[in-house]
C-alpha atoms as a PDB file:
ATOM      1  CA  UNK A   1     200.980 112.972 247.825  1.00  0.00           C
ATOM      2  CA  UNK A   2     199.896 109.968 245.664  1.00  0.00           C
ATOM      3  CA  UNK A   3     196.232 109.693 245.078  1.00  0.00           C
ATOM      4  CA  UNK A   4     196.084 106.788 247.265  1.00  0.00           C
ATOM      5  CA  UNK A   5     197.070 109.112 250.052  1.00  0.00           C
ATOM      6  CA  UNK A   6     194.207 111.382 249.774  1.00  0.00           C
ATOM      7  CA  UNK A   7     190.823 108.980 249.144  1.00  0.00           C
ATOM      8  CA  UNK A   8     189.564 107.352 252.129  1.00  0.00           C
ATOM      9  CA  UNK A   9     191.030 104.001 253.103  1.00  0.00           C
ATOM     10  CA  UNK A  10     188.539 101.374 251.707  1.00  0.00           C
ATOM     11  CA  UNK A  11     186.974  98.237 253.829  1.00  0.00           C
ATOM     12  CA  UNK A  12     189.933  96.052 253.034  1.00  0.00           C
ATOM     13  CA  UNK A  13     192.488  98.661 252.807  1.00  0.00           C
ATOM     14  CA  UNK A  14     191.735  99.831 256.569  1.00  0.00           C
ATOM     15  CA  UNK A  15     191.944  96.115 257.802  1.00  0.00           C
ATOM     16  CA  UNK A  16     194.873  95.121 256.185  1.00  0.00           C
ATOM     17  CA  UNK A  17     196.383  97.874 257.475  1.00  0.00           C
ATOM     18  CA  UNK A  18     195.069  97.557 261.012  1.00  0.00           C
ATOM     19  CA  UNK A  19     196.398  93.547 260.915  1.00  0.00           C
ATOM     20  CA  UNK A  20     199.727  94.430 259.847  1.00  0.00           C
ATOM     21  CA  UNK A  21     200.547  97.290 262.508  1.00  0.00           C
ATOM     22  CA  UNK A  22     198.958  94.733 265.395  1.00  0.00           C
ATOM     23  CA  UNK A  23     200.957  91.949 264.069  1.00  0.00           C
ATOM     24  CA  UNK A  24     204.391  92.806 262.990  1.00  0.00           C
ATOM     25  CA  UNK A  25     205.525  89.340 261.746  1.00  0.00           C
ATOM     26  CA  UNK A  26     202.591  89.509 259.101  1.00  0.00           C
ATOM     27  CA  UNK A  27     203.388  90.135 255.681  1.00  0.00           C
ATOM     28  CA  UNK A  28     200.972  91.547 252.932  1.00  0.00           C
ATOM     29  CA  UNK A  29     201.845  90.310 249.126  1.00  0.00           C
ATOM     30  CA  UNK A  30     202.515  91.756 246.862  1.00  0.00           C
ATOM     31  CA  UNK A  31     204.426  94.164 248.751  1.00  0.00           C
ATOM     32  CA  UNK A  32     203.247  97.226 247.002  1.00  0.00           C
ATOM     33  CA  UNK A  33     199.516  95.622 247.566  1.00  0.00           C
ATOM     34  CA  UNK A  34     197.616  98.996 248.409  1.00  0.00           C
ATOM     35  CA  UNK A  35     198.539 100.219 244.734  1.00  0.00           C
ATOM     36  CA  UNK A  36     197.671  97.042 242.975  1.00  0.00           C
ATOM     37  CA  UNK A  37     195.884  94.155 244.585  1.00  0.00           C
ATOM     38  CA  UNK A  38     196.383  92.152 247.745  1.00  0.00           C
ATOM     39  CA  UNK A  39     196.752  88.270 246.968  1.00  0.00           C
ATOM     40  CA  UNK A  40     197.301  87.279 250.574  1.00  0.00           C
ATOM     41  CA  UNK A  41     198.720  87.767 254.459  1.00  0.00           C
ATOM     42  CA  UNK A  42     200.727  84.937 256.035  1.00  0.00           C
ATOM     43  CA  UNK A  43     203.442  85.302 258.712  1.00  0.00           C
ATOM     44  CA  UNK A  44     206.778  85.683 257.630  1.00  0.00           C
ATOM     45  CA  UNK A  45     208.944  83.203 256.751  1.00  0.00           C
ATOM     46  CA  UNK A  46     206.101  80.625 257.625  1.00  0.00           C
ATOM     47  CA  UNK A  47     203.600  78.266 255.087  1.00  0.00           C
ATOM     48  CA  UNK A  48     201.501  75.526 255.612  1.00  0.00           C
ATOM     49  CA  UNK A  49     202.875  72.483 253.857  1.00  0.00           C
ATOM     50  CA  UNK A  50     199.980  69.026 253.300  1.00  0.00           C
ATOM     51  CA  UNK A  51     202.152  66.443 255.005  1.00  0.00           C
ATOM     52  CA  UNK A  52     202.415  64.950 251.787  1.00  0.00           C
ATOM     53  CA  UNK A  53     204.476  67.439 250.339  1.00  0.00           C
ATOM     54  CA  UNK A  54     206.918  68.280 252.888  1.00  0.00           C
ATOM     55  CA  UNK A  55     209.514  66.333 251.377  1.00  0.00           C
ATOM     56  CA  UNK A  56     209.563  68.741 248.183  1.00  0.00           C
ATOM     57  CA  UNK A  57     209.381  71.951 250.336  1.00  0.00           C
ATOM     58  CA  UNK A  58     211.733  70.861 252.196  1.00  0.00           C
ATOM     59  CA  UNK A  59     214.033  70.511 248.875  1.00  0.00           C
ATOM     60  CA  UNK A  60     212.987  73.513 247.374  1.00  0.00           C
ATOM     61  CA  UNK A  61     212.755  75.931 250.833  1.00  0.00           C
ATOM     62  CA  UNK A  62     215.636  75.791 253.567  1.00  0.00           C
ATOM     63  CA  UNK A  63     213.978  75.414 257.037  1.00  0.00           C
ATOM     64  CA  UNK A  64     212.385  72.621 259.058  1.00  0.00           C
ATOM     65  CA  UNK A  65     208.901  71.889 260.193  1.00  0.00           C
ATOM     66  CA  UNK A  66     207.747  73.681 263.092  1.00  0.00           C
ATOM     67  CA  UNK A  67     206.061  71.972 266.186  1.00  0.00           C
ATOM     68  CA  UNK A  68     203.277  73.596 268.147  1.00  0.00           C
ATOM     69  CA  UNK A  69     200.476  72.853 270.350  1.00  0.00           C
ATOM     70  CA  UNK A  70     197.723  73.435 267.312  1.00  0.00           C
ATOM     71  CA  UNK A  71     198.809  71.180 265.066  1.00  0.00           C
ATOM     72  CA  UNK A  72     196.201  70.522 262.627  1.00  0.00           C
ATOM     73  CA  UNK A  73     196.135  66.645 261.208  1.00  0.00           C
ATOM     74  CA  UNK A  74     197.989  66.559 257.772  1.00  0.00           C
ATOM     75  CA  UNK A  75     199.482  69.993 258.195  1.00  0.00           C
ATOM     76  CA  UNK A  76     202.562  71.354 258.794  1.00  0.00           C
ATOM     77  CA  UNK A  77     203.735  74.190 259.741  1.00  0.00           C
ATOM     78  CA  UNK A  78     206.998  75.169 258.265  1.00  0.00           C
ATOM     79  CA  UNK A  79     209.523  78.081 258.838  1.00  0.00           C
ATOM     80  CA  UNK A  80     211.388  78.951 255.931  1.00  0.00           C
ATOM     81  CA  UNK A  81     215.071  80.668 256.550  1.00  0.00           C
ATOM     82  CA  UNK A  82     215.608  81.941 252.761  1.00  0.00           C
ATOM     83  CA  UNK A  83     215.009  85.450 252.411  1.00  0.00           C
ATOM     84  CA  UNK A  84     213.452  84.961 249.308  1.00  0.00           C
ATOM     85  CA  UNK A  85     209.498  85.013 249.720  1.00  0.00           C
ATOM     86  CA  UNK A  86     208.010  81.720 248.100  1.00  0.00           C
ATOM     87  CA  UNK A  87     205.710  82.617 245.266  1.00  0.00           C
END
């Protein structure tokens, strides 16, 4: 049992945790987060790109932009199909 395992879960710990087993496409990062520091959730193999750099995602990231009834103006959403996690 690591010592992780038996302190109480703190504030953020407990809500990560609760967001990730109510939302499986959610991804924590780093992946070993709860032992070092969480830098952010986001859905997998989906960022928000400014407009203005779409182009250059779109070099750097296979995928296309992805069209949906919230679009926010100058924001795209785009779904990645790489495996690799963007950093």
């Amino acid at each position: 049992m690591t010592s992780a395992e038996e302190r109480p879960l703190t504030r953020t710990e407990a809500q990560v945790r609760l967001v990730l087993e109510q939302l499986p496409d959610v991804v924590a990062w780093p992946d070993n987060w709860s032992e070092t520091e969480l830098d952010y959730l986001c859905r997998n193999h989906v960022v928000l790109v400014r407009d203005s750099d779409l182009s250059r995602v779109e070099a750097a990231l296979p995928g296309e932009p992805d069209s949906h009834e919230n679009n926010v103006n100058g924001v795209t959403r785009y779904r990645y199909t790489d495996g690799r996690h963007p950093e």
